[in-house]
N, C-alpha and C. Protein backbone atom coordinates (compact mmCIF):
# COMPACT_ATOMS: atom_id res chain seq x y z
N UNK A 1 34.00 -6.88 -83.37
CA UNK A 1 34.33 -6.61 -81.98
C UNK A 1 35.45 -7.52 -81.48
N UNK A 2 35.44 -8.79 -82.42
CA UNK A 2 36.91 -9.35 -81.80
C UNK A 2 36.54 -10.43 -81.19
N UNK A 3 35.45 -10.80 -80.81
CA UNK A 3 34.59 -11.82 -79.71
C UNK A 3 34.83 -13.40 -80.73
N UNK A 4 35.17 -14.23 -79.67
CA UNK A 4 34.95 -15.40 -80.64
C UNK A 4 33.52 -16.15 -80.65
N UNK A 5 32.71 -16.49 -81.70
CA UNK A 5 31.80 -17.19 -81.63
C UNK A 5 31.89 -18.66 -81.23
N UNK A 6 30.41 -19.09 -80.69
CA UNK A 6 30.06 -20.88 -80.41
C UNK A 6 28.58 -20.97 -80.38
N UNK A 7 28.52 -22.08 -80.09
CA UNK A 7 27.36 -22.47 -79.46
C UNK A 7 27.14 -22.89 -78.06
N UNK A 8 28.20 -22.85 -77.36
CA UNK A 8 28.51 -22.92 -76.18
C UNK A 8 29.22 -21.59 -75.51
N UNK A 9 28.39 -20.61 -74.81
CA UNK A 9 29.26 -19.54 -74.30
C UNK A 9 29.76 -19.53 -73.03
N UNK A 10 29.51 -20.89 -72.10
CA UNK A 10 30.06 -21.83 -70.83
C UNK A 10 31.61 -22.00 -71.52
N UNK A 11 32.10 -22.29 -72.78
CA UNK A 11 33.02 -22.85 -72.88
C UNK A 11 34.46 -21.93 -72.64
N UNK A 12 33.62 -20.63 -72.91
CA UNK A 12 35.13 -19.78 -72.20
C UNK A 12 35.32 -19.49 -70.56
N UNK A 13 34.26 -19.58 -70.34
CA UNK A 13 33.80 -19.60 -68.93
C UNK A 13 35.74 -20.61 -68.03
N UNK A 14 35.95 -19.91 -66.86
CA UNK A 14 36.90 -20.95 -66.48
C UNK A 14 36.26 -20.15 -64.85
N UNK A 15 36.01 -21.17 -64.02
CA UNK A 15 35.71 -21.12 -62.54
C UNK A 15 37.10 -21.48 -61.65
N UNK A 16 37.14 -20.57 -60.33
CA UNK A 16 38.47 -21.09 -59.35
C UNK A 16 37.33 -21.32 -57.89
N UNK A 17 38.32 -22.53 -57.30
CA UNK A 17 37.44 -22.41 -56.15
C UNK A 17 38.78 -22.37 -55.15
N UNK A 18 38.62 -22.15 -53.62
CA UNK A 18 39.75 -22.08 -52.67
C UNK A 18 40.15 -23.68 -52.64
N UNK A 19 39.58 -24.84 -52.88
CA UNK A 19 39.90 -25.96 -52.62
C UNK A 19 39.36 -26.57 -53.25
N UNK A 20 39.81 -28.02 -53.19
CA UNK A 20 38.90 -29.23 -54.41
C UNK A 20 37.68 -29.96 -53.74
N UNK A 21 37.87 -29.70 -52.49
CA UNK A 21 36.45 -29.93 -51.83
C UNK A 21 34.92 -28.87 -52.41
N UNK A 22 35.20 -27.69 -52.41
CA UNK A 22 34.31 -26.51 -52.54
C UNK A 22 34.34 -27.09 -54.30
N UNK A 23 34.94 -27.05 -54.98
CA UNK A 23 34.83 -27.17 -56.82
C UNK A 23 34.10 -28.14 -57.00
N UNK A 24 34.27 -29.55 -55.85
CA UNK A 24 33.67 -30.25 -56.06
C UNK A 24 31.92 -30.26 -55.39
N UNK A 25 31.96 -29.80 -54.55
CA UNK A 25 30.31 -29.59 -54.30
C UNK A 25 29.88 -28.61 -54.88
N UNK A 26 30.57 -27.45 -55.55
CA UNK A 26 29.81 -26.99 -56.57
C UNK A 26 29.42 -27.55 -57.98
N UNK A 27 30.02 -28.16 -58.46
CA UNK A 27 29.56 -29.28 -59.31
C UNK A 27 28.65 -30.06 -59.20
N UNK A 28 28.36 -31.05 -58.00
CA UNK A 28 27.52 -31.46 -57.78
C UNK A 28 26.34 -30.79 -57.70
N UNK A 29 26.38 -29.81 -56.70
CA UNK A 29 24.76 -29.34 -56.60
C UNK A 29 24.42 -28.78 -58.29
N UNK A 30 25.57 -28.06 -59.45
CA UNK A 30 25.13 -28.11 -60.37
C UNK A 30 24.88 -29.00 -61.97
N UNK A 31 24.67 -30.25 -60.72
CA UNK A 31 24.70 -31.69 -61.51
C UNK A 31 25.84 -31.19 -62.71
N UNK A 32 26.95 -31.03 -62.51
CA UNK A 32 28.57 -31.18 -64.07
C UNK A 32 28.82 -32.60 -63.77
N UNK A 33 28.95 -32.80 -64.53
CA UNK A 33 29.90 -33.98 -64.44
C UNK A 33 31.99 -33.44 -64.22
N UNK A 34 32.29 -33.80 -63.79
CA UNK A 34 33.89 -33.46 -63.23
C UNK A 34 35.02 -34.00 -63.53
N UNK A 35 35.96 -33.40 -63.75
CA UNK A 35 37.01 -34.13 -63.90
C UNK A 35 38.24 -33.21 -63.28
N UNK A 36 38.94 -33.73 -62.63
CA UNK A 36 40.30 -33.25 -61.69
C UNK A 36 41.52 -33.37 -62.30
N UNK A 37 41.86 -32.60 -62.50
CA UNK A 37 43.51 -32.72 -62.92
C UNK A 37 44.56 -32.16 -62.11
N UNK A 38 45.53 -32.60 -61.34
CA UNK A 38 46.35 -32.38 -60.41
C UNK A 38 47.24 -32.36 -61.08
N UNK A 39 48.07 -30.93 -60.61
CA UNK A 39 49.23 -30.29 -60.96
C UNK A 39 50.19 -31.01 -60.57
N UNK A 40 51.57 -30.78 -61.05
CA UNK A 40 52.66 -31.59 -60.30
C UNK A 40 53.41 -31.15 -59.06
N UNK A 41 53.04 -30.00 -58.57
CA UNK A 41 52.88 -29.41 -56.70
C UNK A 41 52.38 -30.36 -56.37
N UNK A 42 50.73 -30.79 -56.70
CA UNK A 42 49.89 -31.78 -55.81
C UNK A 42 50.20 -33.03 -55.92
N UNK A 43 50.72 -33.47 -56.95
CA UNK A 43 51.28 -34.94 -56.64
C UNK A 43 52.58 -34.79 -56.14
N UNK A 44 53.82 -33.59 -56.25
CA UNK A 44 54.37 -33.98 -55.02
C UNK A 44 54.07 -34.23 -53.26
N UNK A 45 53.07 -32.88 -53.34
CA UNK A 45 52.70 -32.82 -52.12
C UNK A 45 51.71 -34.53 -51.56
N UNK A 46 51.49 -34.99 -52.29
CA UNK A 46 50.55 -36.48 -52.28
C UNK A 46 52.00 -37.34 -51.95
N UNK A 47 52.79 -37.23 -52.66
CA UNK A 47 53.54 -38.36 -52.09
C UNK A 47 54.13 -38.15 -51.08
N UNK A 48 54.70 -36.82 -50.99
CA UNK A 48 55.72 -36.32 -49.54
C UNK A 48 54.71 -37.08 -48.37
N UNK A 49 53.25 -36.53 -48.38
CA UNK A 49 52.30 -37.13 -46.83
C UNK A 49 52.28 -38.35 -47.16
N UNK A 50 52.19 -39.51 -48.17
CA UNK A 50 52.42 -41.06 -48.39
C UNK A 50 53.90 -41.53 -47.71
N UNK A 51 55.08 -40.49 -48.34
CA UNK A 51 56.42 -41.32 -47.93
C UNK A 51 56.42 -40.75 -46.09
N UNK A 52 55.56 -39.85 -45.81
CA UNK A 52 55.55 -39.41 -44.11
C UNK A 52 54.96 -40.49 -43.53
N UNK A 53 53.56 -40.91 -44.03
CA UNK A 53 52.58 -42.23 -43.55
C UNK A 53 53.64 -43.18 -43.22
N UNK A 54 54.49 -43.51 -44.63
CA UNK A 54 54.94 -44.59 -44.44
C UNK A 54 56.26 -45.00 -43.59
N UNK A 55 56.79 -43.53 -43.55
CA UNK A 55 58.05 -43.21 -42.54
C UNK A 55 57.98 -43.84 -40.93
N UNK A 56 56.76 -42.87 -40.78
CA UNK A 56 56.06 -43.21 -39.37
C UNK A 56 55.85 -44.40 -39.11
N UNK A 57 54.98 -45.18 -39.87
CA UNK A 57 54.81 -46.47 -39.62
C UNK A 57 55.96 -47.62 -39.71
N UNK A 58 56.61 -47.35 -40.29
CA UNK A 58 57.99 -48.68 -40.15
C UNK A 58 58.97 -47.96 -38.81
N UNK A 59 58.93 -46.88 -38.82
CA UNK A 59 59.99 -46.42 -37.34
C UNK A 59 58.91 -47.25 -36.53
N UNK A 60 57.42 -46.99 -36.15
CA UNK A 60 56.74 -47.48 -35.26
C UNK A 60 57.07 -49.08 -35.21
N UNK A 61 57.07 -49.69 -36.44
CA UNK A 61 57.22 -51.41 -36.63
C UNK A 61 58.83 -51.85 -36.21
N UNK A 62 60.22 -51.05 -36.04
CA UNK A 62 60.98 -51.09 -35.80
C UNK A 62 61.11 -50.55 -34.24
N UNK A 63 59.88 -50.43 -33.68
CA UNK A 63 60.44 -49.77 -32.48
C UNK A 63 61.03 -48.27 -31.85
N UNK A 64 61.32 -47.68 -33.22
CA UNK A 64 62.22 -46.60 -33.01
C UNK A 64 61.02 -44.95 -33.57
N UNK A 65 59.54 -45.67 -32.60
CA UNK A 65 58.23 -44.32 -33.14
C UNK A 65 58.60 -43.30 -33.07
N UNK A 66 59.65 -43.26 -31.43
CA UNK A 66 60.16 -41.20 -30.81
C UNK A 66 60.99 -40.75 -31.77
N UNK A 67 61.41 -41.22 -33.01
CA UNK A 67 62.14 -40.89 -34.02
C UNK A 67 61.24 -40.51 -35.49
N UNK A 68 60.24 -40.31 -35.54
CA UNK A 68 59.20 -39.60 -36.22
C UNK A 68 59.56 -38.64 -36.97
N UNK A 69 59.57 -37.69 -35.96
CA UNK A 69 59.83 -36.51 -35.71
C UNK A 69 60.78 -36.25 -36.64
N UNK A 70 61.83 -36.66 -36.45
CA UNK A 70 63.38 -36.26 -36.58
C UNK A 70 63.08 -37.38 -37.88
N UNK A 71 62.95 -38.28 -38.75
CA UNK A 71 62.95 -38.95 -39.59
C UNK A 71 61.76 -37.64 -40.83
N UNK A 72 61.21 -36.95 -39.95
CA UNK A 72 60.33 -36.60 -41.29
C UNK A 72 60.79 -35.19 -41.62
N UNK A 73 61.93 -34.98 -40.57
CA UNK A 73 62.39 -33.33 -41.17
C UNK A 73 63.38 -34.03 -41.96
N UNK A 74 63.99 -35.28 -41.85
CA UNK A 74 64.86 -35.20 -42.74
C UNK A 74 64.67 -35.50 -43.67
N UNK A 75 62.99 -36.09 -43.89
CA UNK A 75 62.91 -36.60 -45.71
C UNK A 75 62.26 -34.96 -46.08
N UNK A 76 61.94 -34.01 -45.25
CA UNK A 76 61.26 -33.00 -45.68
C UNK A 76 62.69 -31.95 -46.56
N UNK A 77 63.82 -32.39 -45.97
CA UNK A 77 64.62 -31.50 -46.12
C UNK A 77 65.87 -32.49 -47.17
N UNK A 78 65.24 -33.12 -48.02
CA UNK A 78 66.32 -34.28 -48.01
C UNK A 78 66.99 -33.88 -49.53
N UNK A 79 66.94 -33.10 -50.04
CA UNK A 79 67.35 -32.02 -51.60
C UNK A 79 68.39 -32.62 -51.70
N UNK A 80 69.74 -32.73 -50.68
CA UNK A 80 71.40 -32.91 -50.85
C UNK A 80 71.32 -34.04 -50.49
N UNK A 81 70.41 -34.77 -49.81
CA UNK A 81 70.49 -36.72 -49.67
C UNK A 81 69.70 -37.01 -51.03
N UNK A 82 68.94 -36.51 -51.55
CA UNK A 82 68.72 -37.49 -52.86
C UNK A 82 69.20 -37.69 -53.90
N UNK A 83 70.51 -35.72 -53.72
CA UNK A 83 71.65 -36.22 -54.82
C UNK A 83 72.37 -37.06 -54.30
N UNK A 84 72.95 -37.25 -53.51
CA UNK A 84 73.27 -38.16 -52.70
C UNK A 84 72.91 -39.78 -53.11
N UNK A 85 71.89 -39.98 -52.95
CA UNK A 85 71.47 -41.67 -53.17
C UNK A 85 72.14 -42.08 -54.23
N UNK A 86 72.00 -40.80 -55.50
CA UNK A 86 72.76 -41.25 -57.03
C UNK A 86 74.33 -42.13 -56.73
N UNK A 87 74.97 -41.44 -55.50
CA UNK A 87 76.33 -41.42 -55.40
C UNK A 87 76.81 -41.82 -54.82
N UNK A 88 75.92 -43.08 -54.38
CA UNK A 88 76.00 -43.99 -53.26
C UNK A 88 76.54 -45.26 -53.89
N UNK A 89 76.77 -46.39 -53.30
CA UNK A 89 76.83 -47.63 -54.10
C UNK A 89 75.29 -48.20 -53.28
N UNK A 90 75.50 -50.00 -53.47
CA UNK A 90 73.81 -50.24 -53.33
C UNK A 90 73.79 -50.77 -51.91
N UNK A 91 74.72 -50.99 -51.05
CA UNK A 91 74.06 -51.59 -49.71
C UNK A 91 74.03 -50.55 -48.59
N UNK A 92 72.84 -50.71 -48.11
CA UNK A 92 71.89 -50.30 -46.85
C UNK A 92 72.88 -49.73 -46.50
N UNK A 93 73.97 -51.15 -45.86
CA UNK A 93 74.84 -50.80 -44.36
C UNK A 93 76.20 -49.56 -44.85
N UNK A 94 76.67 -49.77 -46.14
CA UNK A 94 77.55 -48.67 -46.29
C UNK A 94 76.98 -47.16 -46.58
N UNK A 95 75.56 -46.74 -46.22
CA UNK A 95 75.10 -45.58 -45.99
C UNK A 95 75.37 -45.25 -44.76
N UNK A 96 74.98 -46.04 -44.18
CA UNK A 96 75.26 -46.16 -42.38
C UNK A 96 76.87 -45.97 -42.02
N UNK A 97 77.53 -46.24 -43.02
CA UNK A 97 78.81 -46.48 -42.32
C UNK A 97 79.36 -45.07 -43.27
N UNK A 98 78.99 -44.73 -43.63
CA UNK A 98 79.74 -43.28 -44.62
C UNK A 98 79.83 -42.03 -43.72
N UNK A 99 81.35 -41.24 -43.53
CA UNK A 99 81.34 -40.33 -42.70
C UNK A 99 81.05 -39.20 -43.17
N UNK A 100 80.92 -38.67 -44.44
CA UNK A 100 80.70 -37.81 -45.20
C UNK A 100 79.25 -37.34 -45.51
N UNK A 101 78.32 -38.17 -44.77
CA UNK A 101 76.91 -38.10 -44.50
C UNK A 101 76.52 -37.52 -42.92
N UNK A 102 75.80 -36.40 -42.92
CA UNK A 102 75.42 -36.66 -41.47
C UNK A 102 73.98 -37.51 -41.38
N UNK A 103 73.39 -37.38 -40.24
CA UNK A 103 72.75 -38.19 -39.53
C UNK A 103 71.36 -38.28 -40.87
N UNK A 104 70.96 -36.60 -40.58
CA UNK A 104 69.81 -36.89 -41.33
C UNK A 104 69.48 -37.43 -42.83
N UNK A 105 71.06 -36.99 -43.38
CA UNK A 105 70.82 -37.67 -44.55
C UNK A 105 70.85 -38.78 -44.91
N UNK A 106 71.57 -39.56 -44.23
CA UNK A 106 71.71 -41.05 -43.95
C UNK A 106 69.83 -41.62 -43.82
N UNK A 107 69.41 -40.82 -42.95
CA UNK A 107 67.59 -41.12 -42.67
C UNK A 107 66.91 -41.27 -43.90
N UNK A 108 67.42 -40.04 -44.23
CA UNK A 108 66.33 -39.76 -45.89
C UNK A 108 67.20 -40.46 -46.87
N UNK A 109 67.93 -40.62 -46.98
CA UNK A 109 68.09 -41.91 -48.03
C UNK A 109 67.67 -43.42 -47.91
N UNK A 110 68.36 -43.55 -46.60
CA UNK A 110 67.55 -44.96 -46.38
C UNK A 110 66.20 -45.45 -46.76
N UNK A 111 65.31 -44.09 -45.84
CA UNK A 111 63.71 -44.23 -45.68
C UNK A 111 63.33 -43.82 -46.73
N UNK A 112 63.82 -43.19 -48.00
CA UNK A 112 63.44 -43.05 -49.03
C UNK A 112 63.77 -44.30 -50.01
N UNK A 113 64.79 -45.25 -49.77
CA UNK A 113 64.97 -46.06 -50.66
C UNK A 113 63.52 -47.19 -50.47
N UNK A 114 63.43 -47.04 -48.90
CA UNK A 114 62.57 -48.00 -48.26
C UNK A 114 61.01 -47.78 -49.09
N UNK A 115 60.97 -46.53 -49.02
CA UNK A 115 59.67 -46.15 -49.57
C UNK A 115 59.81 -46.56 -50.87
N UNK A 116 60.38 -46.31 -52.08
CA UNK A 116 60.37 -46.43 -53.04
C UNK A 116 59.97 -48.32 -53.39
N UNK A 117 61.04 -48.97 -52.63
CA UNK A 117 60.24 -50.43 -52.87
C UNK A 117 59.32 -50.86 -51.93
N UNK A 118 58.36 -50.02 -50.80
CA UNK A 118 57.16 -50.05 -50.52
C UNK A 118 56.65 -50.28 -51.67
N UNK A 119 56.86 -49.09 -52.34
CA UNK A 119 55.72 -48.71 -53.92
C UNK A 119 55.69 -50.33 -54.71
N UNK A 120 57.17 -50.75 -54.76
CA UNK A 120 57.07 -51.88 -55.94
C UNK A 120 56.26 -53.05 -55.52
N UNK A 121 56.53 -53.26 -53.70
CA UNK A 121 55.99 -54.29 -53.35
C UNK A 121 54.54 -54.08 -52.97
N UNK A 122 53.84 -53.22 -53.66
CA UNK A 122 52.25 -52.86 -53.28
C UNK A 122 51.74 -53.69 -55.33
N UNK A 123 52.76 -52.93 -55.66
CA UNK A 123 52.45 -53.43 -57.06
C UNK A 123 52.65 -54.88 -57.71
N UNK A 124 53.17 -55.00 -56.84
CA UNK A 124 53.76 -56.56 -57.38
C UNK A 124 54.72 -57.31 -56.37
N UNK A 125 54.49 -58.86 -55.84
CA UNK A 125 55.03 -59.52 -54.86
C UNK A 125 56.83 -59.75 -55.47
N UNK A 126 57.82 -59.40 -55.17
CA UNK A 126 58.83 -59.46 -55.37
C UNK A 126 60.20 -59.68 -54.48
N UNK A 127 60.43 -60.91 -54.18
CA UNK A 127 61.44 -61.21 -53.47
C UNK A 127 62.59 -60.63 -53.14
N UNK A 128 63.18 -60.06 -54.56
CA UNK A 128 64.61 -59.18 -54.12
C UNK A 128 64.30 -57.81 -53.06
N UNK A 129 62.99 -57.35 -53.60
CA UNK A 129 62.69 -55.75 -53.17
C UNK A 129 62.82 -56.15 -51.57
N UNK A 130 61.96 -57.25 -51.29
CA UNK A 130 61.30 -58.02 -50.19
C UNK A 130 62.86 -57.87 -49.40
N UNK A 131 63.37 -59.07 -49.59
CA UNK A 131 64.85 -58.53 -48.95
C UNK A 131 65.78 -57.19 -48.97
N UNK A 132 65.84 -56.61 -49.87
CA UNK A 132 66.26 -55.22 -49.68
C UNK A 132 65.62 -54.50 -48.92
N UNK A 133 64.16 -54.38 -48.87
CA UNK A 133 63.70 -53.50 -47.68
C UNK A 133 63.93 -53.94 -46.50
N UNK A 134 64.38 -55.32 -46.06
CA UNK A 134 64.90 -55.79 -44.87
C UNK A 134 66.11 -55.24 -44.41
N UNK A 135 67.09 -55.30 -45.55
CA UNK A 135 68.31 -54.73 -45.20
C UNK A 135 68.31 -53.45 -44.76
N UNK A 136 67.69 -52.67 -45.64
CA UNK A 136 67.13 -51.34 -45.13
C UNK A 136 66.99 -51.32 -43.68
N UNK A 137 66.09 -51.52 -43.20
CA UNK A 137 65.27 -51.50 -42.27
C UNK A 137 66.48 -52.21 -40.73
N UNK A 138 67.51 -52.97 -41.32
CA UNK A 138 68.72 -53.27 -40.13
C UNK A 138 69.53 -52.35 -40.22
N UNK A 139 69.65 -51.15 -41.19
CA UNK A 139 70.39 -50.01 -41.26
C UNK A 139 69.85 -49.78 -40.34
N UNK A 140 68.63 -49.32 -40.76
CA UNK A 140 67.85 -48.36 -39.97
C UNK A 140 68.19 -48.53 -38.58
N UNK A 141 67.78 -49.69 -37.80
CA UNK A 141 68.14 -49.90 -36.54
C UNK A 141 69.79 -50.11 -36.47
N UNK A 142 70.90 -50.37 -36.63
CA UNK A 142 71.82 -49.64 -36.91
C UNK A 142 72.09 -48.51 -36.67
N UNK A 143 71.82 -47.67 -37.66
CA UNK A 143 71.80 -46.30 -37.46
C UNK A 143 71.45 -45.76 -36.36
N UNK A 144 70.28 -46.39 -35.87
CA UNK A 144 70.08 -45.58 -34.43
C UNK A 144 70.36 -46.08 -33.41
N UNK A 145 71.36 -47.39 -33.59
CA UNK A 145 72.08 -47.71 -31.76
C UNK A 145 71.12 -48.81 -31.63
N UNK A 146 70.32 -49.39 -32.22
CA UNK A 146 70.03 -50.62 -32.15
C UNK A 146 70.32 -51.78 -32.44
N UNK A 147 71.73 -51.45 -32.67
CA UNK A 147 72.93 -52.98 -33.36
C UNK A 147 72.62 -53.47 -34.49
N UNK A 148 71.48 -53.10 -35.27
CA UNK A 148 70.82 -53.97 -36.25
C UNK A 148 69.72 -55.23 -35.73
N UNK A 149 69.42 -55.30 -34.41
CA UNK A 149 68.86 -56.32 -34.06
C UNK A 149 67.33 -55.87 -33.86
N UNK A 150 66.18 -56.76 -34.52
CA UNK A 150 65.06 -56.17 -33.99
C UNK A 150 64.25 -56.24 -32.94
N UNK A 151 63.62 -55.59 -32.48
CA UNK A 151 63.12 -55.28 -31.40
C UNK A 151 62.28 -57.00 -31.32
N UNK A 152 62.15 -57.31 -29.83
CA UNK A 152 61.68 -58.55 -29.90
C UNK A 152 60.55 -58.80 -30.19
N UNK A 153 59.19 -57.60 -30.15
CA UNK A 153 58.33 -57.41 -29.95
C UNK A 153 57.46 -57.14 -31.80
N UNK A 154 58.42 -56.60 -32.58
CA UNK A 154 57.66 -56.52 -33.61
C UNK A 154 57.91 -57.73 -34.55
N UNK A 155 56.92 -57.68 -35.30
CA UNK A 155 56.50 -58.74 -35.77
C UNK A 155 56.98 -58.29 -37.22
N UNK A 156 57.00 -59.60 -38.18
CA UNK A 156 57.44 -58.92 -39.57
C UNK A 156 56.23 -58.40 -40.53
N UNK A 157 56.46 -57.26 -41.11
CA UNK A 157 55.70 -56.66 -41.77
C UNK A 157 55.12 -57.39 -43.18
N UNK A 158 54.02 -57.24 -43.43
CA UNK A 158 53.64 -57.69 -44.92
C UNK A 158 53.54 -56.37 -46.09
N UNK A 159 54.08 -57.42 -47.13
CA UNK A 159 54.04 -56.11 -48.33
C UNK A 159 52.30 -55.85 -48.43
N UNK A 160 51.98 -54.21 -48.53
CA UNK A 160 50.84 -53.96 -48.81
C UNK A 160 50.42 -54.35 -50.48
């Protein structure tokens, strides 16, 4: 008939659920033991809401929160700023100063470089990153008409 034999006839068995919440309480109530494997959609989609978290929160630590908004369409949309970053040289302030950039891409490169040594400085305490995300971060205010000077009120951030 063509059928493959086992001793396990669960093993051809493959289950879908609408979400990983539902897969996962079905498992449970049928005591499986589980294991998750995330596609590479879901770990983009995992980092895009991490580099948004983290967007939000340094505009908020810089003062510049009503810029949210407008900072997360541009890392949402940022395809031609990340070829871009390649083709950049390395300081902050000559992103800021490049006319061949508009506004938003200038955002999403910055706040993406920023994010990226978030990541290093969660992993490991590192001085250079430490200052580069500073520089960053006087673009940033820069960029938006804040001279580079920081707000008097925030305090300096610690690497997570």
């Amino acid at each position: 008939m063509g059928w493959t034999g086992g001793s396990d006839p669960l093993r051809q068995l493959a289950l879908s659920f609408p979400t990983l919440d539902a897969a996962l309480a079905y498992a449970k109530r049928q005591g499986l033991r589980t294991i998750v494997h995330h596609d590479a959609q879901s770990r983009r989609d995992q980092r895009d809401i991490a580099k948004r978290a983290f967007s939000d929160g340094t505009l908020r630590h810089l003062g510049l929160g009503r810029l949210e908004k407008s900072y997360g369409e541009a890392m949402a949309q940022a395809s031609r700023g990340e070829e871009a970053q390649r083709q950049l040289s390395d300081a902050p302030m000559d992103v800021v100063l490049r006319s061949d950039l508009s506004v938003n891409e200038k955002r999403s490169i910055l706040m993406n470089w920023a994010f990226d040594l978030h990541l290093i400085l969660q992993r490991q305490s590192d001085y250079a990153a430490a200052s580069r995300l500073s520089e960053i971060e006087e673009a940033v205010l820069k960029l938006e008409g804040s001279g580079g000077a920081r707000p008097v009120a925030a305090a300096p951030r610690e690497a997570a």
